[in-house]
Protein backbone atom coordinates (compact mmCIF):
# COMPACT_ATOMS: atom_id res chain seq x y z
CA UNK A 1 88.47 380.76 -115.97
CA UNK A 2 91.69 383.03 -115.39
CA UNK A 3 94.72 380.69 -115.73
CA UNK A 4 95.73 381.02 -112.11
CA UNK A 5 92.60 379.14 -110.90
CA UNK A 6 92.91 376.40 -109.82
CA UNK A 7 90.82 373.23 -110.84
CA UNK A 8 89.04 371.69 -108.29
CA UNK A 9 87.55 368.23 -108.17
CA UNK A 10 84.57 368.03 -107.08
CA UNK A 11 84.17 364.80 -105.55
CA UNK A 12 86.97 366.05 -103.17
CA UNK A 13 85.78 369.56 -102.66
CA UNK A 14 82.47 367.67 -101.68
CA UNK A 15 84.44 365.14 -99.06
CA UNK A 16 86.12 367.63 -97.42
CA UNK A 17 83.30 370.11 -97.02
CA UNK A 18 80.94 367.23 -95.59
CA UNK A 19 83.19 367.37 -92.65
CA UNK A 20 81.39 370.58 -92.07
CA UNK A 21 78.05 369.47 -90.20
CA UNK A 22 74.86 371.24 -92.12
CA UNK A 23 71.45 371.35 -90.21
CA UNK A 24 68.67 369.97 -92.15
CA UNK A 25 65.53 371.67 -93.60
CA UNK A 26 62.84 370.36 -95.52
CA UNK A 27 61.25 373.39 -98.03
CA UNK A 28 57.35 372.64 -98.73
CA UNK A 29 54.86 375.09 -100.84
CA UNK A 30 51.67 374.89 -102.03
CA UNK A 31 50.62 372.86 -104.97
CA UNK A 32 49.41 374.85 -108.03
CA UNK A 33 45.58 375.00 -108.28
CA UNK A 34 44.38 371.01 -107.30
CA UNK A 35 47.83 370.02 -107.42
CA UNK A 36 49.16 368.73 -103.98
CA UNK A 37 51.86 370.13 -102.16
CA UNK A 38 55.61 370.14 -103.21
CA UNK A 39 58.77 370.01 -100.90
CA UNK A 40 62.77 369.29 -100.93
CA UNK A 41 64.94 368.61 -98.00
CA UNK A 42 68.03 370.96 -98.29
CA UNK A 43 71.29 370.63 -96.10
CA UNK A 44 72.14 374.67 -97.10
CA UNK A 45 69.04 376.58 -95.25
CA UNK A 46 70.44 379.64 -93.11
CA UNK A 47 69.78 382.75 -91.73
CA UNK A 48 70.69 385.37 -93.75
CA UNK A 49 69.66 388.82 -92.21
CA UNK A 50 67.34 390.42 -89.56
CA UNK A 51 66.22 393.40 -90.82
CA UNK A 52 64.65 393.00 -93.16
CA UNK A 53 64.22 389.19 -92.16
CA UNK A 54 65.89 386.93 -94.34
CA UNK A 55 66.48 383.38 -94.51
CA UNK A 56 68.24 381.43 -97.50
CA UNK A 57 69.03 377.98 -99.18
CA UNK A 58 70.74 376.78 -101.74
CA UNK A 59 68.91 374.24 -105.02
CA UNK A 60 70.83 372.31 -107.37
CA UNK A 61 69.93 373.96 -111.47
CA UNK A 62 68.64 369.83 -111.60
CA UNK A 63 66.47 370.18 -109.30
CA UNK A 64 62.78 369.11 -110.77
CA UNK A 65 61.41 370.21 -107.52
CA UNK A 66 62.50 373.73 -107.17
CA UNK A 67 60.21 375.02 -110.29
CA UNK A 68 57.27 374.06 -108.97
CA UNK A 69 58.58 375.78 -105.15
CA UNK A 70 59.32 378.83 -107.56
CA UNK A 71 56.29 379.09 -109.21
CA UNK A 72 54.53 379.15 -106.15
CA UNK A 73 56.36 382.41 -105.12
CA UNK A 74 56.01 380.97 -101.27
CA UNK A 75 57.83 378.12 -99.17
CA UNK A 76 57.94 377.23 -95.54
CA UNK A 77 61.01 375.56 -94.09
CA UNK A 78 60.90 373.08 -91.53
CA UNK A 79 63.78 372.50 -89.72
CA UNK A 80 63.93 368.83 -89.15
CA UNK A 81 64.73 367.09 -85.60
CA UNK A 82 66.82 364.40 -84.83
CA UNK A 83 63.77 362.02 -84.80
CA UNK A 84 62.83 362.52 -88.25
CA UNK A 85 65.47 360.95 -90.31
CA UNK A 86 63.36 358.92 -91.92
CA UNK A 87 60.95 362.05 -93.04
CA UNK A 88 64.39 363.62 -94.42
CA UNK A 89 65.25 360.42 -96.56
CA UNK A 90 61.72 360.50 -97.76
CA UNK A 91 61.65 364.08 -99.14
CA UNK A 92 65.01 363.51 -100.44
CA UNK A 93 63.55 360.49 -102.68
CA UNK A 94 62.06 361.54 -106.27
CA UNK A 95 58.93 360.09 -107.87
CA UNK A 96 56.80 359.80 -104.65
CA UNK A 97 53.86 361.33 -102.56
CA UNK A 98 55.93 362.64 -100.01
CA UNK A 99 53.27 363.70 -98.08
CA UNK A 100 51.22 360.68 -97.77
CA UNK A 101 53.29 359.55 -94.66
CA UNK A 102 53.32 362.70 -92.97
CA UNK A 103 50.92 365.25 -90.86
CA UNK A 104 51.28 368.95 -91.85
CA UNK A 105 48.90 372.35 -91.59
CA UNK A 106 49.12 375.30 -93.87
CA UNK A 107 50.70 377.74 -92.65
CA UNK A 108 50.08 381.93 -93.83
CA UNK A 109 51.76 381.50 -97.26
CA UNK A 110 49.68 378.23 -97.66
CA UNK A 111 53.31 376.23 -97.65
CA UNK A 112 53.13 372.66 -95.35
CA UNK A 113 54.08 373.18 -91.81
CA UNK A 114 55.33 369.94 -90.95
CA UNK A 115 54.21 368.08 -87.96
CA UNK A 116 56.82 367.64 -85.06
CA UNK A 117 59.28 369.60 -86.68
CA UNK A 118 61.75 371.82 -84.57
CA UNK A 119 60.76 374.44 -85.82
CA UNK A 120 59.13 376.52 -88.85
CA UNK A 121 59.29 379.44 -90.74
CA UNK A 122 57.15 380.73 -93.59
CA UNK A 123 58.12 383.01 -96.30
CA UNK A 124 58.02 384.42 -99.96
CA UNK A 125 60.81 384.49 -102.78
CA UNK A 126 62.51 387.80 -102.08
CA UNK A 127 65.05 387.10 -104.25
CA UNK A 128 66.86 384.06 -106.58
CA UNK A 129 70.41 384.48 -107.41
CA UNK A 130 72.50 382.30 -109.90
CA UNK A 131 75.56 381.15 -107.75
CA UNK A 132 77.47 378.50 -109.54
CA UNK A 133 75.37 375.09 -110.02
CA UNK A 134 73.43 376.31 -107.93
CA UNK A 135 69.91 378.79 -107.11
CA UNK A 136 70.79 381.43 -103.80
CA UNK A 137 67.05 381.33 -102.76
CA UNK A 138 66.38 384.20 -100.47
CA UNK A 139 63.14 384.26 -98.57
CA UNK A 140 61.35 387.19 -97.09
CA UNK A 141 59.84 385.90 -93.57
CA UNK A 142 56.19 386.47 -92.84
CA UNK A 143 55.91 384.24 -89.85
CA UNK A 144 58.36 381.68 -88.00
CA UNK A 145 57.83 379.78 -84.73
CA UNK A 146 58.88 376.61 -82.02
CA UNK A 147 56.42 373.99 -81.00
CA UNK A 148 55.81 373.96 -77.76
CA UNK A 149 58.26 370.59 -76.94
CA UNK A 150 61.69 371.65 -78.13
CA UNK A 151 63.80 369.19 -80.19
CA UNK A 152 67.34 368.53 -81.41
CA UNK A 153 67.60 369.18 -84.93
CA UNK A 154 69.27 366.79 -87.25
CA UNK A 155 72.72 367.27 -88.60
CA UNK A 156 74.33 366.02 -91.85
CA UNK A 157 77.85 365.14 -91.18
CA UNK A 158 80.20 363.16 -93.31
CA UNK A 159 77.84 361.59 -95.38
CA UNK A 160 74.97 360.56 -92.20
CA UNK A 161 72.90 361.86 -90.03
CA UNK A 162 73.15 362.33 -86.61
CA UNK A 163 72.03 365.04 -83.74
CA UNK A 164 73.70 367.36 -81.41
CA UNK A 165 74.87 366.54 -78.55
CA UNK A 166 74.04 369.20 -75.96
CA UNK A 167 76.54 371.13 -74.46
């Protein structure tokens, strides 16, 4: 590190950032083979161009999940509503079937579509960039779309969750 950089804790570069609200996503592929399903909720999914049509997230290098997501070459996010709180605590657990409490369809990449979600969009790994701690995961979309009933998404804010008020 050049000497005039500064050293940043991160405990405080996290507290003030999470005054920043983040939209929440949970990122689902297909199992390997007979293996079921894998998925991840991530507070970092964005859109990152339209032509050609990108989306991104950010994983944690910890991440036991993101391998598997990898290896798959595929991932759908769902961008969770403001009703599903407890679906994003559950994919943010480790050591669980976190699919046994919820209703999902494959969607073209063969990634869970999550039931009730605000919306969905499928895609392959374009690209995965080393960025710190961190995976830049950049997805190539094949297909995205709303359900039919449209939902507030949930927002992470200051350490809870919470939805958006409507203007």
């Amino acid at each position: 590190m050049p000497a005039d950089d500064p050293t940043i804790d991160g405990l405080r570069m996290r507290e003030v950032l999470g005054h920043y609200p983040t939209g929440v996503a949970i990122v689902t592929a297909p199992g390997a083979g007979d293996d079921p399903p894998v998925g991840m909720a991530v507070g970092s999914f964005t859109s990152v161009s339209l032509d050609p049509p990108l989306v991104g997230f950010f994983v944690d290098h910890r991440s036991s999940t993101w391998p598997l997501i990898e290896a798959a070459g595929r991932f759908c996010a769902n961008v969770v509503g403001d009703h599903q709180e407890d679906l994003c605590r559950l994919f943010a657990m480790k050591g669980i079937d976190r699919f046994a409490s919820c209703g999902w369809q494959p969607g073209l990449s063969g990634a869970p579509r999550l039931d009730d979600a605000v919306a969905w969009i499928d895609c392959r790994v374009d690209q995965v960039v080393p960025t710190g701690d961190h995976w830049l995961v950049l997805g190539r979309v094949l297909e995205l779309d709303l359900p039919a009933e449209h939902r507030s998404p949930l927002v992470f804010h200051r350490g809870g969750y919470g939805g958006v008020a409507r203007l």
